[in-house]
C-alpha atoms as a PDB file:
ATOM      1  CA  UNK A   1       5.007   9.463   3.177  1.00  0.00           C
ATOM      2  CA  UNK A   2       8.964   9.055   3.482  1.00  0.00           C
ATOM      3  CA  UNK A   3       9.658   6.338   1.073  1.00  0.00           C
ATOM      4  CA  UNK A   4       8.610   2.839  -0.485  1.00  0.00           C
ATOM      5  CA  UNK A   5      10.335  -0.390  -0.629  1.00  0.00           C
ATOM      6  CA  UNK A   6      11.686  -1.933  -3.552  1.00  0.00           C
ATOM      7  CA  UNK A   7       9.055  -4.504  -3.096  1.00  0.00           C
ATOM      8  CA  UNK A   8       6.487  -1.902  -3.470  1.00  0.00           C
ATOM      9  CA  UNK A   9       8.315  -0.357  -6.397  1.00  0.00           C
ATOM     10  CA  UNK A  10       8.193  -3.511  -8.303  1.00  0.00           C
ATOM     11  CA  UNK A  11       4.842  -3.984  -7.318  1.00  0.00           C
ATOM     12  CA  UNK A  12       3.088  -0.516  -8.727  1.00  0.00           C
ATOM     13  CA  UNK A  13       5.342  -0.952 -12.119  1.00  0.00           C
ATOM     14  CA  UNK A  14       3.557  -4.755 -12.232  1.00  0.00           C
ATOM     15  CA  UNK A  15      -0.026  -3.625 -11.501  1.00  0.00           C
ATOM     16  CA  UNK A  16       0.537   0.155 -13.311  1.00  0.00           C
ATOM     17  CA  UNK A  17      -0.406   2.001  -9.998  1.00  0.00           C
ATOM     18  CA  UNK A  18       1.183   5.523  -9.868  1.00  0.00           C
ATOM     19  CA  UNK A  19       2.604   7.583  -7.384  1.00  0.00           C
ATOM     20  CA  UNK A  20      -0.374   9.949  -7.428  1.00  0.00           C
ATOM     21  CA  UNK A  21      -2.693   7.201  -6.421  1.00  0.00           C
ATOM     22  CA  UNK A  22      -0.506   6.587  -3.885  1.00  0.00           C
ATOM     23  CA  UNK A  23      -0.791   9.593  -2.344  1.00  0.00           C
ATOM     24  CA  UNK A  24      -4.432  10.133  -2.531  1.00  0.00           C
ATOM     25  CA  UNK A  25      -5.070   6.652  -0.722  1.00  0.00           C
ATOM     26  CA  UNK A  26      -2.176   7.765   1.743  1.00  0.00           C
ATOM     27  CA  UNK A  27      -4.781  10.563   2.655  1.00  0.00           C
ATOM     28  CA  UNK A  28      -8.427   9.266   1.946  1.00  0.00           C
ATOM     29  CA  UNK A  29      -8.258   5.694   1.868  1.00  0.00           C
ATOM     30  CA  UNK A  30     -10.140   3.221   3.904  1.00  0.00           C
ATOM     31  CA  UNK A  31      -7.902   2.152   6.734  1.00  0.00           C
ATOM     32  CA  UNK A  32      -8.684  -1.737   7.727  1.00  0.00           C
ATOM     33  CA  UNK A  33      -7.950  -1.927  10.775  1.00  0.00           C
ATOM     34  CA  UNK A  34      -8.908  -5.134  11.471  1.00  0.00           C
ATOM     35  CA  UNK A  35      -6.329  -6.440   8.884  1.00  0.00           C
ATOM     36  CA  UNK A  36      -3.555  -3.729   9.999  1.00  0.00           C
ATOM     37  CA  UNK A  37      -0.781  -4.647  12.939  1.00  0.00           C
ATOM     38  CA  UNK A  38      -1.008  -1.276  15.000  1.00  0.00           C
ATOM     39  CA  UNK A  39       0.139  -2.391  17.865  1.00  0.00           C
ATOM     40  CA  UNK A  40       3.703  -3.468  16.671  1.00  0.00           C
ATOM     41  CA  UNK A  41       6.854  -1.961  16.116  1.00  0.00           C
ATOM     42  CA  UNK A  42       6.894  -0.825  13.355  1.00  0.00           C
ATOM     43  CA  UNK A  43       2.889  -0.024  12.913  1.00  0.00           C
ATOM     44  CA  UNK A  44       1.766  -1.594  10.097  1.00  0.00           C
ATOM     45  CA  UNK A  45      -1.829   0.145   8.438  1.00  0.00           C
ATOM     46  CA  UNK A  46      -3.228  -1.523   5.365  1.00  0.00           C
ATOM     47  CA  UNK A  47      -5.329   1.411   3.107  1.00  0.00           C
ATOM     48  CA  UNK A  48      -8.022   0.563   0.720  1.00  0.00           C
ATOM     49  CA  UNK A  49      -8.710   2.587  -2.514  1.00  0.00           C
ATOM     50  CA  UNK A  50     -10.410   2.577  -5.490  1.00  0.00           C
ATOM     51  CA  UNK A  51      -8.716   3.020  -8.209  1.00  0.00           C
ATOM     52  CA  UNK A  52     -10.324   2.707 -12.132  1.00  0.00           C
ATOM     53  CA  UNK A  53     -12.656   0.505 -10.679  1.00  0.00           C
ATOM     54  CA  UNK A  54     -10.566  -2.068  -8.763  1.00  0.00           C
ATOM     55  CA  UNK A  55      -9.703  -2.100  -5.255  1.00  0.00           C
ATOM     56  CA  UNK A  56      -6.390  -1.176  -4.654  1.00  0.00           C
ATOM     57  CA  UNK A  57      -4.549  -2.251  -1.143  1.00  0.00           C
ATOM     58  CA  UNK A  58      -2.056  -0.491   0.470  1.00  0.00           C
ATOM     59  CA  UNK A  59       0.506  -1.537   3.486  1.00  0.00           C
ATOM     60  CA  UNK A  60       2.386   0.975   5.040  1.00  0.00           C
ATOM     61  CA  UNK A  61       4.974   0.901   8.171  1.00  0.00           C
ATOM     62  CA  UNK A  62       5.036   3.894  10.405  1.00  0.00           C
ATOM     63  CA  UNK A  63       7.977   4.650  12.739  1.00  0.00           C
ATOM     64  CA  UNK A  64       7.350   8.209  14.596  1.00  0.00           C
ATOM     65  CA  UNK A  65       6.491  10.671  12.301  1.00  0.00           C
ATOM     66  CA  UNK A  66       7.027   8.678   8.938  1.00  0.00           C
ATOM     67  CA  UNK A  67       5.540   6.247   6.256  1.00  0.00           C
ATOM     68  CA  UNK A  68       7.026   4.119   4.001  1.00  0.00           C
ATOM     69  CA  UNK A  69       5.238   2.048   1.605  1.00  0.00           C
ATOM     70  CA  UNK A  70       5.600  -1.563   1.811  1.00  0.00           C
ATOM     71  CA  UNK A  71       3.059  -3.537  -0.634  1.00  0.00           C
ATOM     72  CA  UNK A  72       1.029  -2.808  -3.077  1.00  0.00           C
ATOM     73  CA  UNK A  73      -1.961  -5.386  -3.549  1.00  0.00           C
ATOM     74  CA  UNK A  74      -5.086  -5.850  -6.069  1.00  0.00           C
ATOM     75  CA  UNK A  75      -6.656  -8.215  -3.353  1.00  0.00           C
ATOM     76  CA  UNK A  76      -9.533  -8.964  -5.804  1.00  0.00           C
ATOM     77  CA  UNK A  77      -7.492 -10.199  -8.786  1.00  0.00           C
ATOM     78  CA  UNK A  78      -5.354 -12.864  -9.844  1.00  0.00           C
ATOM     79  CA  UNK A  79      -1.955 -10.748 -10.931  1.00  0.00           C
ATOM     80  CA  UNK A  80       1.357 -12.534 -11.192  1.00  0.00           C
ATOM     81  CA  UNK A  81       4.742 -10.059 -10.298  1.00  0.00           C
ATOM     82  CA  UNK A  82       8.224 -10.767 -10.701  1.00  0.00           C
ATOM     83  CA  UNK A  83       8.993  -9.401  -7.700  1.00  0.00           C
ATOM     84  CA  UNK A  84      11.456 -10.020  -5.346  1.00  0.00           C
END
């Protein structure tokens, strides 16, 4: 992975997701790929994970050989962020 948005960053500090989780979903997650844009520029892959026992969801743009994090999501839960 090459970097996360500040969306994203606001996002894991609101729902207390960590970088490590990150990672592991990066790598193992479920990839939905009837919810994920891979046919667009940039690629867009959203990763499921569980996490504590809620599902965490993951969106992540690709460009050539890197990932950046773009949205962190607890699509099962009402959560309000402050985020931009």
């Amino acid at each position: 992975m090459s970097g996360t948005t500040d969306l994203a960053k606001c996002q894991m500090i609101c729902l207390q997701v960590d970088t490590a989780l990150v990672s592991y979903a990066f790598e193992e997650g479920d990839v939905q790929f009837g919810m994920s844009e891979t046919h667009e520029e940039p690629k867009i892959y959203i990763i499921d994970t569980r996490y504590e026992d809620r599902l965490v969801r993951l969106s992540f743009e690709t460009a050539d050989s890197s990932a950046v994090l773009s949205r962190v999501e607890l699509p099962f839960e009402q959560v309000s962020c402050d985020c931009p």
